[in-house]
PDB file of N, CA and C in Angstrom:
ATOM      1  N   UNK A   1      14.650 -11.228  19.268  1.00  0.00           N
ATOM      2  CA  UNK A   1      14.222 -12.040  20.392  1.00  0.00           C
ATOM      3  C   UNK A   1      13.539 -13.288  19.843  1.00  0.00           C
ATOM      4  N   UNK A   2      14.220 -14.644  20.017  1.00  0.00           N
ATOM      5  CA  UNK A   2      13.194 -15.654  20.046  1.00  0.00           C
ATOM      6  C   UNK A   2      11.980 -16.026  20.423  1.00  0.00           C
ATOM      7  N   UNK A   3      11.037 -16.882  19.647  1.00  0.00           N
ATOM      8  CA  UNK A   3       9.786 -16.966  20.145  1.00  0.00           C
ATOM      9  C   UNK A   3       9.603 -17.475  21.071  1.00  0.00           C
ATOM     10  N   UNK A   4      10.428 -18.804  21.760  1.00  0.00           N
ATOM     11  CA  UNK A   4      10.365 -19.286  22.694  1.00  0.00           C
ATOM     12  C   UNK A   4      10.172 -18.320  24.206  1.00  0.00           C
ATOM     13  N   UNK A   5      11.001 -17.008  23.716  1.00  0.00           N
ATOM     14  CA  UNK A   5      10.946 -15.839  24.720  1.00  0.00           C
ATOM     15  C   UNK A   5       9.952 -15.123  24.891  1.00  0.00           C
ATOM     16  N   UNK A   6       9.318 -14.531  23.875  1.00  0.00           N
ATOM     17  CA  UNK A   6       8.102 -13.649  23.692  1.00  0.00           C
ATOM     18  C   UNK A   6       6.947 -14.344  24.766  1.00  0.00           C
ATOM     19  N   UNK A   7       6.827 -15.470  24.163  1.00  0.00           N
ATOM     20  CA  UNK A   7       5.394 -15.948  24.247  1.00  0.00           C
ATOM     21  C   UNK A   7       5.212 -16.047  26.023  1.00  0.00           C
ATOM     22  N   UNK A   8       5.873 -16.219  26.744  1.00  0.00           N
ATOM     23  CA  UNK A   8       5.758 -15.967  28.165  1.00  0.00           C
ATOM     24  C   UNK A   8       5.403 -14.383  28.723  1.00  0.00           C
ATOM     25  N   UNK A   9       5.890 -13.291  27.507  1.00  0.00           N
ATOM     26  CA  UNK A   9       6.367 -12.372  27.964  1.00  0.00           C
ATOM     27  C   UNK A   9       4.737 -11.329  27.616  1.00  0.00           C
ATOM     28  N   UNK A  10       4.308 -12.159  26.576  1.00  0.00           N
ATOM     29  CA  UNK A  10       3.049 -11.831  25.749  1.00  0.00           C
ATOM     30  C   UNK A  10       1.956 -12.687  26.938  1.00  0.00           C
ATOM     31  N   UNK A  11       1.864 -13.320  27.437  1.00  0.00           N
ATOM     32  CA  UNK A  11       0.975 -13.714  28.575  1.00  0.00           C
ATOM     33  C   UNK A  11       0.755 -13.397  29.441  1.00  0.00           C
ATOM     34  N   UNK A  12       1.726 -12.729  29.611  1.00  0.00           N
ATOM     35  CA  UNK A  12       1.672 -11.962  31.342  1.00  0.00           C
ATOM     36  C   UNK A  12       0.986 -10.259  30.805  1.00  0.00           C
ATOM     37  N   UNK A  13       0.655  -9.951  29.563  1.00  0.00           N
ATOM     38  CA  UNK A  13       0.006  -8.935  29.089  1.00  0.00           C
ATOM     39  C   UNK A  13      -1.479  -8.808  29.334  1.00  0.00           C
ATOM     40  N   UNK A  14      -2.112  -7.871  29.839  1.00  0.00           N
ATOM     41  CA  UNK A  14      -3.374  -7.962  30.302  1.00  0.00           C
ATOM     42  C   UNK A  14      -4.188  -7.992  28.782  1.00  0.00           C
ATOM     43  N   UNK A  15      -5.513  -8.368  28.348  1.00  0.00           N
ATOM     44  CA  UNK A  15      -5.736  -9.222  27.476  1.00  0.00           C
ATOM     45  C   UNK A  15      -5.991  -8.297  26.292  1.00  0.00           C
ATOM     46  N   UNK A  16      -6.466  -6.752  26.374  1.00  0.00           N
ATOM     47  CA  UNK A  16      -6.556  -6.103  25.641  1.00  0.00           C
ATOM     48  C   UNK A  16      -4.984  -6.059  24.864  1.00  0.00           C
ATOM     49  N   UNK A  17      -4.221  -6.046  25.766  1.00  0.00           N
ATOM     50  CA  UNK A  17      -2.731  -5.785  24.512  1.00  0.00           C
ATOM     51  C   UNK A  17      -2.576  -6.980  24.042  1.00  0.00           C
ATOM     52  N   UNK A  18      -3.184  -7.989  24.403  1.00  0.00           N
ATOM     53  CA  UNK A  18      -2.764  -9.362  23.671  1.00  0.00           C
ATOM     54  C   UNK A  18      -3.499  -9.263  22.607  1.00  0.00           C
ATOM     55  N   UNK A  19      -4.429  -8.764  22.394  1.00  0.00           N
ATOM     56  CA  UNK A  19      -5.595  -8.739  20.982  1.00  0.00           C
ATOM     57  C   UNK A  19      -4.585  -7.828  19.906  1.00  0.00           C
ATOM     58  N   UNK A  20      -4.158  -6.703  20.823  1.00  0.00           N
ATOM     59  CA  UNK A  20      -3.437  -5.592  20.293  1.00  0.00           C
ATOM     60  C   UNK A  20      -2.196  -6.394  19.242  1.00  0.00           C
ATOM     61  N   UNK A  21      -1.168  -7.688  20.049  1.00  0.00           N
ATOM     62  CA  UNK A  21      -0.538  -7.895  19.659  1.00  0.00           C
ATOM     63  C   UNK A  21      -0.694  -8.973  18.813  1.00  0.00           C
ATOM     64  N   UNK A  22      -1.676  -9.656  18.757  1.00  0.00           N
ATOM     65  CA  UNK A  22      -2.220 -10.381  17.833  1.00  0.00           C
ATOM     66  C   UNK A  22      -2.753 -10.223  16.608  1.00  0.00           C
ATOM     67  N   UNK A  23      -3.393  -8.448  16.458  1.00  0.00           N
ATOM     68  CA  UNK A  23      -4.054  -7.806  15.424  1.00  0.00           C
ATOM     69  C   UNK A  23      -2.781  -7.591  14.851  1.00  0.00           C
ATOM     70  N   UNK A  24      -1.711  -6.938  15.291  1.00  0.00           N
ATOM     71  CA  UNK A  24      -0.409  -5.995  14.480  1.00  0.00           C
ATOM     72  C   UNK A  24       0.402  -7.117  14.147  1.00  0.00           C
ATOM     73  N   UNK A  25       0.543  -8.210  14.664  1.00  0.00           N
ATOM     74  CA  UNK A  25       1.338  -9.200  13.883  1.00  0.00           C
ATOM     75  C   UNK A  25       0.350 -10.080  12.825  1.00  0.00           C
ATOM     76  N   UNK A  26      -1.090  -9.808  12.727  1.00  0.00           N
ATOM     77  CA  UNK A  26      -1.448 -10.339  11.748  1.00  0.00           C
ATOM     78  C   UNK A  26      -1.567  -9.476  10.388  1.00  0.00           C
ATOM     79  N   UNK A  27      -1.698  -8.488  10.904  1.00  0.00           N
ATOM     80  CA  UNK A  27      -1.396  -7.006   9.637  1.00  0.00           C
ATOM     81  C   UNK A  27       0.041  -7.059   9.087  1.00  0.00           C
ATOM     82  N   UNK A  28       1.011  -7.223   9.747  1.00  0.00           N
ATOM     83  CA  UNK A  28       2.217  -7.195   9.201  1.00  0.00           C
ATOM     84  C   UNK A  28       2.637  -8.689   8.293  1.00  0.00           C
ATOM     85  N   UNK A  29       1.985  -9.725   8.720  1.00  0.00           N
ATOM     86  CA  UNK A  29       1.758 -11.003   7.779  1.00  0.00           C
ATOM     87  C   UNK A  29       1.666 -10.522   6.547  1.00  0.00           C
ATOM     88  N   UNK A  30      -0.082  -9.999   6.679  1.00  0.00           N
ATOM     89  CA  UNK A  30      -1.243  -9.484   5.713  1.00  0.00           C
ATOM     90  C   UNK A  30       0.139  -9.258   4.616  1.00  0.00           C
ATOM     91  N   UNK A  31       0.565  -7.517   5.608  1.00  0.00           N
ATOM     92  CA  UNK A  31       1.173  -6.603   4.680  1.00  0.00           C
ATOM     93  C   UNK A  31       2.542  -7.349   3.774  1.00  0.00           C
ATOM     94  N   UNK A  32       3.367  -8.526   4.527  1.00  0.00           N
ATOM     95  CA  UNK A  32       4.591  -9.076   3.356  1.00  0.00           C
ATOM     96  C   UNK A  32       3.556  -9.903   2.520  1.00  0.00           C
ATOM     97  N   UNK A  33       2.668 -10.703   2.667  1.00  0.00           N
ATOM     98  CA  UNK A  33       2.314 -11.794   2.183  1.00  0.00           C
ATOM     99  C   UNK A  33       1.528 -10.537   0.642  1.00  0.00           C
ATOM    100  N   UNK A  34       1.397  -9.498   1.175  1.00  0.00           N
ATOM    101  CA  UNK A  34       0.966  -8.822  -0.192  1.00  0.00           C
ATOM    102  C   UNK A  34       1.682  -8.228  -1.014  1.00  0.00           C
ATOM    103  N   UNK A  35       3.026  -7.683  -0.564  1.00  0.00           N
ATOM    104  CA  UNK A  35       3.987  -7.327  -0.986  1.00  0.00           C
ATOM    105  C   UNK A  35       5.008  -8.589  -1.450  1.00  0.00           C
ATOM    106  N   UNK A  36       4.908  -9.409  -1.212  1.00  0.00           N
ATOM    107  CA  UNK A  36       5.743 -10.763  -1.943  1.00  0.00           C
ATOM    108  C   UNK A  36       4.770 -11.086  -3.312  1.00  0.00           C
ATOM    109  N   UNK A  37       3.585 -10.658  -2.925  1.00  0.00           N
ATOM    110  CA  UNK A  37       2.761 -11.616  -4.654  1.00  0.00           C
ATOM    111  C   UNK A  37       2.763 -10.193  -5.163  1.00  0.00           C
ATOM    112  N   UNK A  38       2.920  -8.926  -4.780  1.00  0.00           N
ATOM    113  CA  UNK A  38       3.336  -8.143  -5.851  1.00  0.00           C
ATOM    114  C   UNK A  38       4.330  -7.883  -6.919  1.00  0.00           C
ATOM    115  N   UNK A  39       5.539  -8.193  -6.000  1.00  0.00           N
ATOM    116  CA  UNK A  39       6.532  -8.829  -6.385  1.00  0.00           C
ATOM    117  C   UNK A  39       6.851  -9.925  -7.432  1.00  0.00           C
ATOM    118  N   UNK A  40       6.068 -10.531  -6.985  1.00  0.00           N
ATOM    119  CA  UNK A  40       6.120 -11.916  -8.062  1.00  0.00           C
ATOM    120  C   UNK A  40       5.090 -11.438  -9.424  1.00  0.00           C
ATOM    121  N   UNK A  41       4.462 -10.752  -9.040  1.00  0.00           N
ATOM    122  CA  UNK A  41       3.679 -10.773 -10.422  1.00  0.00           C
ATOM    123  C   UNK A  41       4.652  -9.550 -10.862  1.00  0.00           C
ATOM    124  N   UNK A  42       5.244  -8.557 -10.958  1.00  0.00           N
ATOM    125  CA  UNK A  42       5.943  -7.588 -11.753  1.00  0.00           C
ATOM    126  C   UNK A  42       7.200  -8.068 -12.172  1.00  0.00           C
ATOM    127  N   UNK A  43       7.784  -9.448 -11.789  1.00  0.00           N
ATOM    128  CA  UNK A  43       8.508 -10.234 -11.970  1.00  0.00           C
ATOM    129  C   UNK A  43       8.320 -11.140 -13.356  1.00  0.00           C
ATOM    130  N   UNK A  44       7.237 -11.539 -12.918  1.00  0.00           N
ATOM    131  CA  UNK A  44       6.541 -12.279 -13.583  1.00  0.00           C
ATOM    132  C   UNK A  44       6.134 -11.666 -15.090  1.00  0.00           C
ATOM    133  N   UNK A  45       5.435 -10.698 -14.943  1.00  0.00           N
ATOM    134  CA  UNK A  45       5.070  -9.328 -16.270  1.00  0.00           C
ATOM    135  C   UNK A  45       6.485  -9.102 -16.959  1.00  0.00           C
ATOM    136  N   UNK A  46       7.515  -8.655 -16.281  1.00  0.00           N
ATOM    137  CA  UNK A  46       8.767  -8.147 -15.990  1.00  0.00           C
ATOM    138  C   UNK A  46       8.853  -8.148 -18.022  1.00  0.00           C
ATOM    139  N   UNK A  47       8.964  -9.342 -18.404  1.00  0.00           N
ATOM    140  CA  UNK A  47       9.395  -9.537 -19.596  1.00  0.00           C
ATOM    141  C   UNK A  47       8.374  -9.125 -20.524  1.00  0.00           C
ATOM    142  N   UNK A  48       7.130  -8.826 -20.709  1.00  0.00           N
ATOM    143  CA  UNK A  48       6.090  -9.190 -21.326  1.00  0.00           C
ATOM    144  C   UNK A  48       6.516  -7.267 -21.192  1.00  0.00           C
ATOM    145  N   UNK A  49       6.909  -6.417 -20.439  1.00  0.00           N
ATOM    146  CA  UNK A  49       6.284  -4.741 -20.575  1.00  0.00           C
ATOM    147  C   UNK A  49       7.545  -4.788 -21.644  1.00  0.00           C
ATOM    148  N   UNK A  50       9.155  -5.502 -21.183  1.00  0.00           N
ATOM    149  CA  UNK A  50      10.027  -5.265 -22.376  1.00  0.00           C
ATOM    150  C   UNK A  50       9.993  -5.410 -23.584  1.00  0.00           C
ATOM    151  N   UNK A  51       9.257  -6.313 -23.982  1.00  0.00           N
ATOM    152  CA  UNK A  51       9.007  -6.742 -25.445  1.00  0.00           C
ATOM    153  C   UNK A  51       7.792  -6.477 -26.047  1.00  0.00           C
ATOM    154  N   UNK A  52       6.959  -6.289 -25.143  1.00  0.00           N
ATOM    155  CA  UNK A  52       5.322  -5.798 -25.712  1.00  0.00           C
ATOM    156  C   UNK A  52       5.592  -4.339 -25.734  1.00  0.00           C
ATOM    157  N   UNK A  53       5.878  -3.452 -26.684  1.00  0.00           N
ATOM    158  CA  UNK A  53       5.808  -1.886 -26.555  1.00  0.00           C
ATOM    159  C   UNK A  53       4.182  -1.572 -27.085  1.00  0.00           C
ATOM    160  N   UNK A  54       3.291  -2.484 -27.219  1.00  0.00           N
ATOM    161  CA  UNK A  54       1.426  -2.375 -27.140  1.00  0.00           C
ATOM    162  C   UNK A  54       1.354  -1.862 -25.602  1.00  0.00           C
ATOM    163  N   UNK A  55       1.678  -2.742 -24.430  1.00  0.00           N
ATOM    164  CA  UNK A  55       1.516  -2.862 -23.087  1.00  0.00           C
ATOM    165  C   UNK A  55       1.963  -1.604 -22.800  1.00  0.00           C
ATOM    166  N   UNK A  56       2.783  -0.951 -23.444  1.00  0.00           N
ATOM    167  CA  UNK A  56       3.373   0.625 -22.462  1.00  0.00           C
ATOM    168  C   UNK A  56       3.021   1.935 -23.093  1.00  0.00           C
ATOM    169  N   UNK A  57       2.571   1.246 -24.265  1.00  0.00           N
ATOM    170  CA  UNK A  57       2.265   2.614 -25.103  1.00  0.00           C
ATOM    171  C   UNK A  57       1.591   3.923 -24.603  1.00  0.00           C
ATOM    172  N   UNK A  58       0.849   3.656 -23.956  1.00  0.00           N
ATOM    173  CA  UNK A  58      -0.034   5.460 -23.160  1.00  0.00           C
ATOM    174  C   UNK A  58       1.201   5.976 -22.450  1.00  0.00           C
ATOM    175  N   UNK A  59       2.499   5.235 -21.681  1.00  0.00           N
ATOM    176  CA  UNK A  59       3.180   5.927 -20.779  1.00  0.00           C
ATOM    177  C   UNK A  59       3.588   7.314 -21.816  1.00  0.00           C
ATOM    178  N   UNK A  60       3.809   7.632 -23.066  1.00  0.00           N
ATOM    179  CA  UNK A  60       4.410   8.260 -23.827  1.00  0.00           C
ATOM    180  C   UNK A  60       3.633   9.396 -23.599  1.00  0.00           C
ATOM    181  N   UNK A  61       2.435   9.325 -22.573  1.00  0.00           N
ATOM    182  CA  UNK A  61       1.574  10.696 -22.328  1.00  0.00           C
ATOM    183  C   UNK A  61       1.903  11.015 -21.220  1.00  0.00           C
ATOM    184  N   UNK A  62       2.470  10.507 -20.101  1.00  0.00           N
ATOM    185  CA  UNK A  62       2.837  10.858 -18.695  1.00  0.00           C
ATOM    186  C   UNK A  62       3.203  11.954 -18.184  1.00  0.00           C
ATOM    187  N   UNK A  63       3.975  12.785 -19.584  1.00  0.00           N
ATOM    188  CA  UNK A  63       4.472  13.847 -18.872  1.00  0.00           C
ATOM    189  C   UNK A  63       3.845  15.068 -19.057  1.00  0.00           C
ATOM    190  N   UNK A  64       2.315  14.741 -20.419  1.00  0.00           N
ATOM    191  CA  UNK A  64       1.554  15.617 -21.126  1.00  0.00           C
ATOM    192  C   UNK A  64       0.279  16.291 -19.502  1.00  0.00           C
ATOM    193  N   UNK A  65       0.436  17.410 -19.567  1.00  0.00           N
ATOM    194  CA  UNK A  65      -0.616  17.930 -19.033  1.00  0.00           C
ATOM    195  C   UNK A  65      -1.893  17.769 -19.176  1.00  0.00           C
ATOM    196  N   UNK A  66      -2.812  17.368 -18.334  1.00  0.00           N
ATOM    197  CA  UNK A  66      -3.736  16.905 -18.383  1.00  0.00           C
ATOM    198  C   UNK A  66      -5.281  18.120 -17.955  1.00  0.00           C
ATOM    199  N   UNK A  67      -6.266  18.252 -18.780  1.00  0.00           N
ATOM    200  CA  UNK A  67      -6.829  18.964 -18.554  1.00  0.00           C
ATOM    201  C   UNK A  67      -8.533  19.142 -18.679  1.00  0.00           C
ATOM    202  N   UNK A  68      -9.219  18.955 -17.547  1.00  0.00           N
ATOM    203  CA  UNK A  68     -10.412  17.978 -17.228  1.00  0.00           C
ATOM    204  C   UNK A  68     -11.539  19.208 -17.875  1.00  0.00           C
ATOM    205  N   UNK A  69     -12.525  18.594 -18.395  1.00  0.00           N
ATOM    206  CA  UNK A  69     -13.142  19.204 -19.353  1.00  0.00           C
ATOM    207  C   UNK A  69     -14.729  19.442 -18.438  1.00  0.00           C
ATOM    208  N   UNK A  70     -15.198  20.580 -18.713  1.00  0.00           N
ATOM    209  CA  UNK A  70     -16.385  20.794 -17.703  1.00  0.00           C
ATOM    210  C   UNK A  70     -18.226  20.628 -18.719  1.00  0.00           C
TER     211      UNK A  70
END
């Protein structure tokens, strides 16, 4: 649906759902605008985990059982 459409359709909403719909489309912003610079930075790293085997070295324990000491 175009915006030109909504926005009439979002006015005639009594004012609590307009907050409603104002909060959930600003969370879903929030949520790509954080998921795009995640993106970009593992992109970004992307080359530096392939060639740095310093940077990955602990993964070689991942599959070791771990066992918390009292």
């Amino acid at each position: 649906m175009a915006t030109i459409n909504l926005l009439p359709l979002i006015l005639h909403l009594p004012i609590n759902e307009r907050f409603t719909v104002v909060e959930q489309t600003l969370k879903s912003i929030k949520q790509e605008e954080f998921k795009n610079k995640m993106e970009l930075a593992a992109a970004t790293l992307y080359s530096d985990y392939i060639n740095d085997k310093e940077l990955t070295a602990f993964t070689s324990l991942d599959y070791e059982n771990f066992y918390e000491t009292k």
